[in-house]
PDB file of N, CA and C in Angstrom:
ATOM      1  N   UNK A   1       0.852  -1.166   0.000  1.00  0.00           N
ATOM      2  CA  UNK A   1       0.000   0.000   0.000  1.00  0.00           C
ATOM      3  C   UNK A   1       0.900   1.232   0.000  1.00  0.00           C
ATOM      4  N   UNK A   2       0.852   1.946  -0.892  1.00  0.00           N
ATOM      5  CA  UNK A   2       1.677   3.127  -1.018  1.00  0.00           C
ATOM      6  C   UNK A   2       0.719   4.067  -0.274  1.00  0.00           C
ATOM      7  N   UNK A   3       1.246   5.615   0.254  1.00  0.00           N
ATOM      8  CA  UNK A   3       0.676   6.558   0.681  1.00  0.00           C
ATOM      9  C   UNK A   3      -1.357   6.965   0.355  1.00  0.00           C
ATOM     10  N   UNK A   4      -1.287   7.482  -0.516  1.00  0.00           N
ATOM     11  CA  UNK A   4      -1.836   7.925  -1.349  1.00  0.00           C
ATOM     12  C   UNK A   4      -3.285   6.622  -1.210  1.00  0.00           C
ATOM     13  N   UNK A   5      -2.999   5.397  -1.497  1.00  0.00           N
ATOM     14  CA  UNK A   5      -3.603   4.272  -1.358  1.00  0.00           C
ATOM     15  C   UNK A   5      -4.326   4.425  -0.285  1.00  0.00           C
ATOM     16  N   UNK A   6      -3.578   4.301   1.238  1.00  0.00           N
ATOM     17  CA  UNK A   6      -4.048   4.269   2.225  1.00  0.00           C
ATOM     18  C   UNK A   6      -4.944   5.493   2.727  1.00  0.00           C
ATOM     19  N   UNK A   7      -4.469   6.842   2.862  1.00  0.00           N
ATOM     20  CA  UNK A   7      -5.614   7.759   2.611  1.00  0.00           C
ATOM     21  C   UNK A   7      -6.979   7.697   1.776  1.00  0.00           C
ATOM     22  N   UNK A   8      -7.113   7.092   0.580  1.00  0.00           N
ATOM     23  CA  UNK A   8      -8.146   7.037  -0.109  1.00  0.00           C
ATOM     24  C   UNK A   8      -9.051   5.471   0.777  1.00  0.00           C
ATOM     25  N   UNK A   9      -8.598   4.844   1.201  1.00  0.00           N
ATOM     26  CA  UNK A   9      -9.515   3.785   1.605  1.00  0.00           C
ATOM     27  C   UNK A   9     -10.008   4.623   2.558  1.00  0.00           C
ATOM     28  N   UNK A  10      -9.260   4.842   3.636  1.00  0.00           N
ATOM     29  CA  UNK A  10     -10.056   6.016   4.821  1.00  0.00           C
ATOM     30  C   UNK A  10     -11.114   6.896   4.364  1.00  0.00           C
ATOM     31  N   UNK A  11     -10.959   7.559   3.415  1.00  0.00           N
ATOM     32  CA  UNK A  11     -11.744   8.944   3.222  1.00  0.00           C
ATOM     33  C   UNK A  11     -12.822   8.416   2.090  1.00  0.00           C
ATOM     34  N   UNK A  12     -12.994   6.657   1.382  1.00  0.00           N
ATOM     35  CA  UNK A  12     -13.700   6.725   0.493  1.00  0.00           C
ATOM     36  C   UNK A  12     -14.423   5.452   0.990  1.00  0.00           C
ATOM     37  N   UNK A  13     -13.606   4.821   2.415  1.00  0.00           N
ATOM     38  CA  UNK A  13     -14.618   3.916   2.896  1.00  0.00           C
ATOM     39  C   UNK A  13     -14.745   2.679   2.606  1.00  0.00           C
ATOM     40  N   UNK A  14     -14.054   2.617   2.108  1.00  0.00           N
ATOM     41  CA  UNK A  14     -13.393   1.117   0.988  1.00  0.00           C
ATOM     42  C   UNK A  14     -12.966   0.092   1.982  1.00  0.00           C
ATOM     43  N   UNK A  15     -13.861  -0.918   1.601  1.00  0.00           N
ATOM     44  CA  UNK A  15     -14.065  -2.035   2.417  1.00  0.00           C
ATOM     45  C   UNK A  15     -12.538  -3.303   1.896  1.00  0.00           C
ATOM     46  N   UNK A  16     -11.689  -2.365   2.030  1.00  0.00           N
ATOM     47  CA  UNK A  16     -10.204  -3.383   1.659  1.00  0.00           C
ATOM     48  C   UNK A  16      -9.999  -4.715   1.759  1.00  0.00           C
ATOM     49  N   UNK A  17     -10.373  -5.030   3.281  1.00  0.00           N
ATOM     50  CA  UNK A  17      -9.810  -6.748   3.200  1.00  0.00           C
ATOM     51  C   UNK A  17     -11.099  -7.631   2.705  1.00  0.00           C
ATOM     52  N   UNK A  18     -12.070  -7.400   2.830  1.00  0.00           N
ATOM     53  CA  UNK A  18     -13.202  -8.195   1.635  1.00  0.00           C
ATOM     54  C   UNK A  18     -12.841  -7.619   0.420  1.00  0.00           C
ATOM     55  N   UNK A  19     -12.811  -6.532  -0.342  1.00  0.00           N
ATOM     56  CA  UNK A  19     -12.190  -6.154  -1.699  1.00  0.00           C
ATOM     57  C   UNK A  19     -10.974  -7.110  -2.021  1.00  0.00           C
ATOM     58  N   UNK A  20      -9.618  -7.437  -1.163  1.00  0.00           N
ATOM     59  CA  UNK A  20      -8.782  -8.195  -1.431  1.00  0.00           C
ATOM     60  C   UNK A  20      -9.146  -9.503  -1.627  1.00  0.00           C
ATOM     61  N   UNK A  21     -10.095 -10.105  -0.426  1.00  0.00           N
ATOM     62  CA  UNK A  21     -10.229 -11.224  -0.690  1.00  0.00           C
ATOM     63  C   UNK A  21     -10.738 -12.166  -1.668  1.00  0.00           C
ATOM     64  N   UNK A  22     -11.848 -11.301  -2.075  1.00  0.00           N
ATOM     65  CA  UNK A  22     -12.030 -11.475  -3.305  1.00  0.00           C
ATOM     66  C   UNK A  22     -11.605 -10.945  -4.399  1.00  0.00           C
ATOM     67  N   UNK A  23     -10.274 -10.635  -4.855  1.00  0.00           N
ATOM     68  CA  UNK A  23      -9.673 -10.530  -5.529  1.00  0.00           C
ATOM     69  C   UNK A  23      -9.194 -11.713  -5.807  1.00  0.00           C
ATOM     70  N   UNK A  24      -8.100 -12.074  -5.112  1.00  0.00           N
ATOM     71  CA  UNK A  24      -7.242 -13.265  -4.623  1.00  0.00           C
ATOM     72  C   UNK A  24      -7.675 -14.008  -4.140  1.00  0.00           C
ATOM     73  N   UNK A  25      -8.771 -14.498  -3.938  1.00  0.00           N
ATOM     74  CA  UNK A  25      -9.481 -15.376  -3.443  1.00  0.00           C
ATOM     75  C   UNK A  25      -8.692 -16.037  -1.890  1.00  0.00           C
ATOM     76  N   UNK A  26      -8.443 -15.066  -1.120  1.00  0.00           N
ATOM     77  CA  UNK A  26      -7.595 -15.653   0.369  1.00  0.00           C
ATOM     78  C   UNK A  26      -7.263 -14.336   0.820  1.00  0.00           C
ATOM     79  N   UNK A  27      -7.134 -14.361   2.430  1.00  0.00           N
ATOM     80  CA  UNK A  27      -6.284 -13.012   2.808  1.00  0.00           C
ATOM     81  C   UNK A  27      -5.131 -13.106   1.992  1.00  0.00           C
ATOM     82  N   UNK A  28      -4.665 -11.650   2.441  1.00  0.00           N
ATOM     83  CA  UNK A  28      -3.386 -11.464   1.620  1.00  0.00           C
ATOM     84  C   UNK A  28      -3.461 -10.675   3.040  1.00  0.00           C
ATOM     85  N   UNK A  29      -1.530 -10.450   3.228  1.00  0.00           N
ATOM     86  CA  UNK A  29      -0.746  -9.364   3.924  1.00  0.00           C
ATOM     87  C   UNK A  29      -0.504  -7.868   3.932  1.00  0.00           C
ATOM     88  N   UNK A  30      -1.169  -7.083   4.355  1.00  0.00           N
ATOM     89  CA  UNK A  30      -0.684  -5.983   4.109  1.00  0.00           C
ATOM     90  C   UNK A  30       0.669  -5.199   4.910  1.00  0.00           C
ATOM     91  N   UNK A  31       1.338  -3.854   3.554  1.00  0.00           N
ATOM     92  CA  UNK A  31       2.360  -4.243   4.375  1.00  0.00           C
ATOM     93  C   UNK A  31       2.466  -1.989   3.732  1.00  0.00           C
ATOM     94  N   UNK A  32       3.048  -1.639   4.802  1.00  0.00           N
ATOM     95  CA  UNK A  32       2.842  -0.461   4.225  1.00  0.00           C
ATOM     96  C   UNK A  32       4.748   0.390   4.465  1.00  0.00           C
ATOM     97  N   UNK A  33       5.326   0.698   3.719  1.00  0.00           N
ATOM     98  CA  UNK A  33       7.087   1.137   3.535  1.00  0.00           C
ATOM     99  C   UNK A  33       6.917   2.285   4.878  1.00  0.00           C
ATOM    100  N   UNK A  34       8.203   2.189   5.483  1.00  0.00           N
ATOM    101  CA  UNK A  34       8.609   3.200   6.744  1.00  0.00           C
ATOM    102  C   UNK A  34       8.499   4.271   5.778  1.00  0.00           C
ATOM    103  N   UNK A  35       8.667   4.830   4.712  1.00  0.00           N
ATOM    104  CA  UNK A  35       9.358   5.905   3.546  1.00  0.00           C
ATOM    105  C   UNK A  35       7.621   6.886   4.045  1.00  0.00           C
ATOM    106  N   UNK A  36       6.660   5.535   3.803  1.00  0.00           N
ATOM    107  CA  UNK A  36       5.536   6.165   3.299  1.00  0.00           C
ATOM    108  C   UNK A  36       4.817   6.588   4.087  1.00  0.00           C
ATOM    109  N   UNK A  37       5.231   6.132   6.123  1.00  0.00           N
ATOM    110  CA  UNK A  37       4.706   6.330   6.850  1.00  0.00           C
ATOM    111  C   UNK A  37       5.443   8.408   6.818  1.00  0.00           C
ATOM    112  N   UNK A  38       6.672   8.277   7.035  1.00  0.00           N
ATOM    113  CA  UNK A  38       7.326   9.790   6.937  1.00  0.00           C
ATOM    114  C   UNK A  38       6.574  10.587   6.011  1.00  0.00           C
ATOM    115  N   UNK A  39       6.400  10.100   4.765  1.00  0.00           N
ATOM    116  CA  UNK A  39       5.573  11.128   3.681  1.00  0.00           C
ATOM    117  C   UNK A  39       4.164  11.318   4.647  1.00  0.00           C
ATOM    118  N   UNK A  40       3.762  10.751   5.282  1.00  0.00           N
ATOM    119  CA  UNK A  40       2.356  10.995   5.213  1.00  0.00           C
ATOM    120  C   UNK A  40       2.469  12.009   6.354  1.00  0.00           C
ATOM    121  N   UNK A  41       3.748  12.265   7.581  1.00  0.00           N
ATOM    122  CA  UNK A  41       4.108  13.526   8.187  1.00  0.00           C
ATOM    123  C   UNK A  41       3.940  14.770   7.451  1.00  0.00           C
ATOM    124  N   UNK A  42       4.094  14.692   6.058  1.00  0.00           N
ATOM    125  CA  UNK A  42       4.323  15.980   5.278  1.00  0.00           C
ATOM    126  C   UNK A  42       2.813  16.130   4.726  1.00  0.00           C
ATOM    127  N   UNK A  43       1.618  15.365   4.725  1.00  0.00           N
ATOM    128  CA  UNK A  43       1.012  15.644   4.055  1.00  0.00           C
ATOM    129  C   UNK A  43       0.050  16.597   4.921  1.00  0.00           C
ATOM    130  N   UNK A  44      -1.414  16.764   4.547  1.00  0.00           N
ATOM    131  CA  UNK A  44      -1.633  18.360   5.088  1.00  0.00           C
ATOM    132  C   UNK A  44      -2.805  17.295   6.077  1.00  0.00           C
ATOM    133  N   UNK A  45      -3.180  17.705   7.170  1.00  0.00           N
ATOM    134  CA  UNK A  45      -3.644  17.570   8.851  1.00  0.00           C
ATOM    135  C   UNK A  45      -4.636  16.258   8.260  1.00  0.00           C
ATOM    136  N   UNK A  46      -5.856  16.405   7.300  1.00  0.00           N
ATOM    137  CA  UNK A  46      -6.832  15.672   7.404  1.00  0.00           C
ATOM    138  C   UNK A  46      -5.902  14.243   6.412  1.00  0.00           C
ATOM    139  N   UNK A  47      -5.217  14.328   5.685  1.00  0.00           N
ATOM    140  CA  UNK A  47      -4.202  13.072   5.252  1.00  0.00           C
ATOM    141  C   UNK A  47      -3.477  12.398   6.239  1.00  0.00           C
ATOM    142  N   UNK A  48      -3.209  13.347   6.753  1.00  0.00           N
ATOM    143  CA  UNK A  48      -2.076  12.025   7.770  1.00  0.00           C
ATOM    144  C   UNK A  48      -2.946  12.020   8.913  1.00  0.00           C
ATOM    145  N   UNK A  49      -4.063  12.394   9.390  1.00  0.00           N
ATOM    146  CA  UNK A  49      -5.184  11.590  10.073  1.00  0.00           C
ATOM    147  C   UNK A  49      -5.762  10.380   9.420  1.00  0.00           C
ATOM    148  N   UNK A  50      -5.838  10.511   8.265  1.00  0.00           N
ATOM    149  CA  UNK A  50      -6.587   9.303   7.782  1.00  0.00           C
ATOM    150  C   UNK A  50      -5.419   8.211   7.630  1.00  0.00           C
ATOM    151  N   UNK A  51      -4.319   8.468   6.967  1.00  0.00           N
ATOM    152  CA  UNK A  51      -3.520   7.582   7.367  1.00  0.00           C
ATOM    153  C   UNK A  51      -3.328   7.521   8.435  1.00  0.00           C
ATOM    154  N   UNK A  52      -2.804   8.085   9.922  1.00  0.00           N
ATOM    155  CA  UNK A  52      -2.743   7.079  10.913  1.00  0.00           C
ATOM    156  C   UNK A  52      -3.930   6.002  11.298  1.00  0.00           C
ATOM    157  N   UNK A  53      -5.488   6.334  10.746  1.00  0.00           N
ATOM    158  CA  UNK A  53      -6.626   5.770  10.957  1.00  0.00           C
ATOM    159  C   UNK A  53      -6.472   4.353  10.434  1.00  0.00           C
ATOM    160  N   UNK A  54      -5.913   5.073   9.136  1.00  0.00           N
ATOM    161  CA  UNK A  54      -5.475   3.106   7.747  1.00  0.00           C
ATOM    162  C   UNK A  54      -4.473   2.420   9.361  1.00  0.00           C
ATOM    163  N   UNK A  55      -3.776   2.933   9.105  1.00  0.00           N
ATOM    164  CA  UNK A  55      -2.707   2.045  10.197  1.00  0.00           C
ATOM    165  C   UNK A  55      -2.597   1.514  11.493  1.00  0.00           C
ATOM    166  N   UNK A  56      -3.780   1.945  12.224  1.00  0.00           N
ATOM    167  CA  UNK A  56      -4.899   1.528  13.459  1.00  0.00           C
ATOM    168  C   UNK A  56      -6.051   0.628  13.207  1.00  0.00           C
ATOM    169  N   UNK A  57      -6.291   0.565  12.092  1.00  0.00           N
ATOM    170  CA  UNK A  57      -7.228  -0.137  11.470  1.00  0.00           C
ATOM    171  C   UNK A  57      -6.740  -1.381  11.170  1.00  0.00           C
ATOM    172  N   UNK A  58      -5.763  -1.145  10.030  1.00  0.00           N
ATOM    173  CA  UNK A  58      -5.455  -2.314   9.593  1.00  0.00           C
ATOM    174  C   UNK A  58      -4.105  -3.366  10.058  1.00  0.00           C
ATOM    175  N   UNK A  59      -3.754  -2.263  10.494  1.00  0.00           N
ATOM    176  CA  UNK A  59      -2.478  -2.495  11.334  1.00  0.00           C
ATOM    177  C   UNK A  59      -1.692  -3.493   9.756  1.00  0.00           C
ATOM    178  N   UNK A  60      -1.086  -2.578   9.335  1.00  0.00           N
ATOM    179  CA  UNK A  60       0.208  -3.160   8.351  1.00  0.00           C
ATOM    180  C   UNK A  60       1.606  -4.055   8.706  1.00  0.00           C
ATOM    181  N   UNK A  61       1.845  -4.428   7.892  1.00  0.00           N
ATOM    182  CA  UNK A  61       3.141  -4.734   8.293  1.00  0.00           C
ATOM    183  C   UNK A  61       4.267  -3.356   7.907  1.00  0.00           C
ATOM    184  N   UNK A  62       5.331  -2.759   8.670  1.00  0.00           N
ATOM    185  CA  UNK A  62       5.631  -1.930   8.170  1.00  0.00           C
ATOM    186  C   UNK A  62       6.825  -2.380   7.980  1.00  0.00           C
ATOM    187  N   UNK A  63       7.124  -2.245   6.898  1.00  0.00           N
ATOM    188  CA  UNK A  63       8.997  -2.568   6.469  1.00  0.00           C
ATOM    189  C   UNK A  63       9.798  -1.486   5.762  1.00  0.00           C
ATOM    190  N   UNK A  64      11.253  -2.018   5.547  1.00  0.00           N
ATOM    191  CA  UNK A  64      11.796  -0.904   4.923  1.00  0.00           C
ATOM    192  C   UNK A  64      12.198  -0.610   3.623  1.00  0.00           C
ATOM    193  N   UNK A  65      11.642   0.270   2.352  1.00  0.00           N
ATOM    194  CA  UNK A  65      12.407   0.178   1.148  1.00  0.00           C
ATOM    195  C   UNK A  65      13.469   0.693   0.740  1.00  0.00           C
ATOM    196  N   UNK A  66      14.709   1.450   1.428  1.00  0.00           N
ATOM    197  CA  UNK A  66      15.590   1.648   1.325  1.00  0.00           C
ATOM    198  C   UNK A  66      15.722   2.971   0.368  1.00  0.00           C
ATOM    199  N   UNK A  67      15.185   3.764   0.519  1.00  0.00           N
ATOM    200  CA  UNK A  67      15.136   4.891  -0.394  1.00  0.00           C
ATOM    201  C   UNK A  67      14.538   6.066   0.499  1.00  0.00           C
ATOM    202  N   UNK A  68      15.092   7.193  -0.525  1.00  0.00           N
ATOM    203  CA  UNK A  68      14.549   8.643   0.606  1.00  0.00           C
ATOM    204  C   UNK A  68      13.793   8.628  -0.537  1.00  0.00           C
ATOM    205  N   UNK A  69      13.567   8.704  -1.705  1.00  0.00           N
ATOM    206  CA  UNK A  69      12.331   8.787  -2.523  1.00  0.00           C
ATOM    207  C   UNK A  69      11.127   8.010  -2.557  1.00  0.00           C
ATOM    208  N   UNK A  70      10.283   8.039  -2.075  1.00  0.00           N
ATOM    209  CA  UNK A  70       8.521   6.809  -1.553  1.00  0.00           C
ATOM    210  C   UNK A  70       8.791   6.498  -2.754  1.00  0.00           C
ATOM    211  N   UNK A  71       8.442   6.905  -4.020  1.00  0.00           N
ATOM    212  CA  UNK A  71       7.732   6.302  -5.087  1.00  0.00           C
ATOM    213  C   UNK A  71       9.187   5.271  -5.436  1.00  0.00           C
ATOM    214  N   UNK A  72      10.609   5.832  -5.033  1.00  0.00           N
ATOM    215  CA  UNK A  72      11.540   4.747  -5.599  1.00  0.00           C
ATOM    216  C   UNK A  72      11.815   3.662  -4.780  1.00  0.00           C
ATOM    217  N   UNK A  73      11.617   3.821  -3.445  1.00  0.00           N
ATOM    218  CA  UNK A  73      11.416   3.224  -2.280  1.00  0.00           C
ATOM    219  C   UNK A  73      10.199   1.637  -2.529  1.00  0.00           C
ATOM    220  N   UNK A  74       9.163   2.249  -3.446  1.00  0.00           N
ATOM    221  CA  UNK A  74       7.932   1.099  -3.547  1.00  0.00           C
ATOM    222  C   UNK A  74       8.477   0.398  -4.654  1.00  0.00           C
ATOM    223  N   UNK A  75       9.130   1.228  -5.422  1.00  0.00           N
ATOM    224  CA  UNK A  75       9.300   0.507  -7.115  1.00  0.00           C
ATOM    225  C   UNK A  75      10.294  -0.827  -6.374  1.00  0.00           C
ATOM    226  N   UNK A  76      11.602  -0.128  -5.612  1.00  0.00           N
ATOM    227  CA  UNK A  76      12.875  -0.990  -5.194  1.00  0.00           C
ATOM    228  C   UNK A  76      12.145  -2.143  -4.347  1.00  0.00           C
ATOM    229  N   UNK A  77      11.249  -1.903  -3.330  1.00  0.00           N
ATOM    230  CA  UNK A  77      10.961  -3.152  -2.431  1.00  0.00           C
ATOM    231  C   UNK A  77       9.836  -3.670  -3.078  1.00  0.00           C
ATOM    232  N   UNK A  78       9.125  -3.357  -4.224  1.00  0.00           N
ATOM    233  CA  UNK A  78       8.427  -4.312  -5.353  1.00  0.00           C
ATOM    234  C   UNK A  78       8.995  -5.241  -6.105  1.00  0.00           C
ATOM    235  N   UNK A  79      10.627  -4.802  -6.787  1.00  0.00           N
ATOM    236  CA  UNK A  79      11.385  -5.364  -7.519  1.00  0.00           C
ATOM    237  C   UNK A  79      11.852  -6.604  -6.613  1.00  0.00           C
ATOM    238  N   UNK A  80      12.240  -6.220  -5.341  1.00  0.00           N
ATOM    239  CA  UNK A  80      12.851  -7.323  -4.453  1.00  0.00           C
ATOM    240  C   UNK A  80      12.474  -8.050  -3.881  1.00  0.00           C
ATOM    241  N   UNK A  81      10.903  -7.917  -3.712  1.00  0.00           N
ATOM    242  CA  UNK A  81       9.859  -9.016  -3.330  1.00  0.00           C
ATOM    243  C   UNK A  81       9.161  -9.669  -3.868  1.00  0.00           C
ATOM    244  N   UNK A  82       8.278  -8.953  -5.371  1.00  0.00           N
ATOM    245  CA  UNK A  82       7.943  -9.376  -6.244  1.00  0.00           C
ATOM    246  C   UNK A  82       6.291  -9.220  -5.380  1.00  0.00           C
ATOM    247  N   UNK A  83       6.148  -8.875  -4.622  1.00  0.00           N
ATOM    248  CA  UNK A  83       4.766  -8.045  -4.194  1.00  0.00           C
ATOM    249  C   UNK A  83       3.874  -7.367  -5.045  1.00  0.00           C
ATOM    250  N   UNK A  84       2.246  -7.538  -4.963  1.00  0.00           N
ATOM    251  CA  UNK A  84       1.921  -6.662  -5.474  1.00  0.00           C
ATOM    252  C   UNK A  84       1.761  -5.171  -5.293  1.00  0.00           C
ATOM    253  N   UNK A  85       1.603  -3.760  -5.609  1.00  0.00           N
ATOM    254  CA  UNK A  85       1.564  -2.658  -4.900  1.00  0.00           C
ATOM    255  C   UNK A  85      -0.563  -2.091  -5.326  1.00  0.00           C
ATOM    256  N   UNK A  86      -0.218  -1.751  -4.342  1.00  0.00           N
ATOM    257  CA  UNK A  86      -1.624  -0.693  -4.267  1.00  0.00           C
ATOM    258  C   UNK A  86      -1.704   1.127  -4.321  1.00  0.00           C
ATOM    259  N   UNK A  87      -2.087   0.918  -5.324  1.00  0.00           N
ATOM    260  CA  UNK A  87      -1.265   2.828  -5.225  1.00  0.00           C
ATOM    261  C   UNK A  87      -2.703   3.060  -6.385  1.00  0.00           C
ATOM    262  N   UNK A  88      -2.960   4.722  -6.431  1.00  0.00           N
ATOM    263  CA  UNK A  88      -3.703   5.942  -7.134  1.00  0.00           C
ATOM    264  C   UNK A  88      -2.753   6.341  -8.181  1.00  0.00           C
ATOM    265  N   UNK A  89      -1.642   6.557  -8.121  1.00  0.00           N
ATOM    266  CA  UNK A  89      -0.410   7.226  -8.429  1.00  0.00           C
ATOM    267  C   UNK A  89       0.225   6.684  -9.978  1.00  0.00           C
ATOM    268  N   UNK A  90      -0.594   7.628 -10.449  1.00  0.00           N
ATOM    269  CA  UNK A  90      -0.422   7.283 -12.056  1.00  0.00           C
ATOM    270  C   UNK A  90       0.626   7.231 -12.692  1.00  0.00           C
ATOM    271  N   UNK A  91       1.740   8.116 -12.234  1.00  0.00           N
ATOM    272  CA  UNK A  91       3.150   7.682 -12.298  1.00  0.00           C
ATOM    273  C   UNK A  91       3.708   6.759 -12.091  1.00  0.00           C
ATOM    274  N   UNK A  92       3.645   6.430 -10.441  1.00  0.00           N
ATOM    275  CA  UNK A  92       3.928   5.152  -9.698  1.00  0.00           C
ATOM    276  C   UNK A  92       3.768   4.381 -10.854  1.00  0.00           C
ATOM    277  N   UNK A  93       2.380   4.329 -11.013  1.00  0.00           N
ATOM    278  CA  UNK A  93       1.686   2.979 -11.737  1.00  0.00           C
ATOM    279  C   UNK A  93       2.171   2.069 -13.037  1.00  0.00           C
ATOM    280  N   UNK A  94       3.299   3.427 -13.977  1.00  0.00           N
ATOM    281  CA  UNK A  94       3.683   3.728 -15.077  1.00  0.00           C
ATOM    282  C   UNK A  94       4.942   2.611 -14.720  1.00  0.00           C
ATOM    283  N   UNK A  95       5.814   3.198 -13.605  1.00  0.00           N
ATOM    284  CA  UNK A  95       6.757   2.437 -13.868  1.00  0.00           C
ATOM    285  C   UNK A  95       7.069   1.172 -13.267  1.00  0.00           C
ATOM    286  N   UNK A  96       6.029   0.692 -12.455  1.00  0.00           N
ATOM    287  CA  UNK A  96       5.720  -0.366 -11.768  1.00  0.00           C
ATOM    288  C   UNK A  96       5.372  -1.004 -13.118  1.00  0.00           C
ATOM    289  N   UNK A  97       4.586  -1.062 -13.786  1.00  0.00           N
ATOM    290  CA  UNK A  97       3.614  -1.360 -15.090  1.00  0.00           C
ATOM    291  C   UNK A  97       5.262  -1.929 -15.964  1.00  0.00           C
ATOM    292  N   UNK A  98       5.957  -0.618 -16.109  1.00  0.00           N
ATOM    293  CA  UNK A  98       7.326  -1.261 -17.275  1.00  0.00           C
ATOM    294  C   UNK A  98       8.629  -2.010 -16.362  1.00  0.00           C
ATOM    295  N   UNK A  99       8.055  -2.298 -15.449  1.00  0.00           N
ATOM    296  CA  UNK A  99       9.328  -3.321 -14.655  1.00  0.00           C
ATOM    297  C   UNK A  99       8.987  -4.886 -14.562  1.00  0.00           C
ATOM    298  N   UNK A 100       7.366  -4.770 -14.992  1.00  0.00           N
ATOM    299  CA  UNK A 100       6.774  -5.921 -14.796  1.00  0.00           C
ATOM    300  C   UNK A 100       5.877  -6.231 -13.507  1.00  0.00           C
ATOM    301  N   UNK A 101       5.695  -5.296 -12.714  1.00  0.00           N
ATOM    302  CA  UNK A 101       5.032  -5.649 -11.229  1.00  0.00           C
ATOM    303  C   UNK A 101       3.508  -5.303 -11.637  1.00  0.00           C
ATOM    304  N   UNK A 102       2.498  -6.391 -10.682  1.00  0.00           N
ATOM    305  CA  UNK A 102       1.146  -5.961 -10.665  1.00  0.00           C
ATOM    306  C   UNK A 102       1.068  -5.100  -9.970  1.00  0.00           C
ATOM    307  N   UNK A 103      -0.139  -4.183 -10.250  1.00  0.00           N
ATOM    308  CA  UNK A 103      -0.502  -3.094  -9.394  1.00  0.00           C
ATOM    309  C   UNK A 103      -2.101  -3.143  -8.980  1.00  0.00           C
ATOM    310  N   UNK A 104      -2.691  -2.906  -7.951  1.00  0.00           N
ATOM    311  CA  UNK A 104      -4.093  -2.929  -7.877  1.00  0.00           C
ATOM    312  C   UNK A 104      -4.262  -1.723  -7.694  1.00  0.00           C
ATOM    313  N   UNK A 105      -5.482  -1.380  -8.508  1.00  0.00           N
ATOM    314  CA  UNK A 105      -6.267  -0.168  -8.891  1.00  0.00           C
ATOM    315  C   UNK A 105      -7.622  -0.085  -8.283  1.00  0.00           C
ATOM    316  N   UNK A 106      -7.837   1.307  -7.344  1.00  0.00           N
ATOM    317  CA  UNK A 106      -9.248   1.344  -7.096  1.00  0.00           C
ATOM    318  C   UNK A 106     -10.399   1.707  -8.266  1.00  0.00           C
ATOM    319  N   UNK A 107     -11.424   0.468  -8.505  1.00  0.00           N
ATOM    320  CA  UNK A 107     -12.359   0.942  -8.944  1.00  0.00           C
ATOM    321  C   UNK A 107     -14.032   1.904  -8.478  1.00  0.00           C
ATOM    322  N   UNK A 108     -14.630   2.267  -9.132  1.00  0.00           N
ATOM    323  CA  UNK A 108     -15.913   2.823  -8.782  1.00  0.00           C
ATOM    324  C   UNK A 108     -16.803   1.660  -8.168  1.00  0.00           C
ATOM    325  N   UNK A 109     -17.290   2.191  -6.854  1.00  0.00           N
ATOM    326  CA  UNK A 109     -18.166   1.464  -5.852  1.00  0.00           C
ATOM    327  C   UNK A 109     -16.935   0.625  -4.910  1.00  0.00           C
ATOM    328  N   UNK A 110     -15.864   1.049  -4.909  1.00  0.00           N
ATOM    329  CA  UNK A 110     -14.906   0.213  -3.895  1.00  0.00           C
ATOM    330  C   UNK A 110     -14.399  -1.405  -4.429  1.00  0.00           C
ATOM    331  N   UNK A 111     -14.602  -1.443  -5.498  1.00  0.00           N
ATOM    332  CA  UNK A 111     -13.851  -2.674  -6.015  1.00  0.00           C
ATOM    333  C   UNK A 111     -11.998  -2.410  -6.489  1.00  0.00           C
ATOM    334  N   UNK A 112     -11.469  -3.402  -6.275  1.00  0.00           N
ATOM    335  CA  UNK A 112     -10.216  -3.395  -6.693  1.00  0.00           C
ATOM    336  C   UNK A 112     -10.143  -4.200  -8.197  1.00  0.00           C
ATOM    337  N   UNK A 113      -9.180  -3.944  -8.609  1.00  0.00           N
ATOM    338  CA  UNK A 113      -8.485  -4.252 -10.194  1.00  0.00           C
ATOM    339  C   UNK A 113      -7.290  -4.724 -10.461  1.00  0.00           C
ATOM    340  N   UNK A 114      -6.565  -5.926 -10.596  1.00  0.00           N
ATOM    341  CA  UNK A 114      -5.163  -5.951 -10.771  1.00  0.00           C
ATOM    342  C   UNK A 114      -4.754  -5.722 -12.144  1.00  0.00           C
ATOM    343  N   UNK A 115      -4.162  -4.687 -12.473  1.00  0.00           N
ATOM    344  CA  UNK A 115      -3.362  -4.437 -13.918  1.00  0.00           C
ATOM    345  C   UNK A 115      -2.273  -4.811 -13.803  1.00  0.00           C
TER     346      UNK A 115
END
């Protein structure tokens, strides 16, 4: 779950671990980068409320991607795990997309998408 990800489930209500499960037909792990917990310090009062909310909620696994850049930080600990990522981030998405990694996409009414 990149930044950006986790704020939007909070603020749009998105019923995540039934959305996953039926995706993948099984839980899956969530796991959210130390990089992305710091970004969400910078973001403005009602964002990094909702992210600390994602992270009380769901309680992530938090690990480390080795980067001061989030978005290079997700690409690097995608490449090295072979994880899928959850991100909004149309950029992100771009180069996750040309490295070969799945990405899940929120759809309309709270469904997820793996591209």
């Amino acid at each position: 779950m990149d930044t950006n990800a986790c704020v939007y489930v909070i603020k749009e209500h998105v019923g995540l671990e039934d959305a996953l499960e039926r995706l993948f037909e099984e839980k899956v792990e969530l796991a959210v980068l130390n990089e992305c917990l710091l970004e969400s310090k910078r973001l403005g009062f009602l964002e990094e409320r909702a992210f600390g909310r994602f992270i009380e909620a769901f309680k992530p696994k938090i690990v480390e991607g080795g980067r001061r850049n989030v978005d290079g930080a997700v690409l690097a600990y995608a490449m090295k795990t072979g994880c899928v990522v959850c991100t909004g981030d149309i950029a992100l998405r771009k180069k996750l997309k040309a490295k070969g990694i799945r990405v899940i996409v929120f759809k309309k009414g709270g469904s997820l998408e793996v591209t």
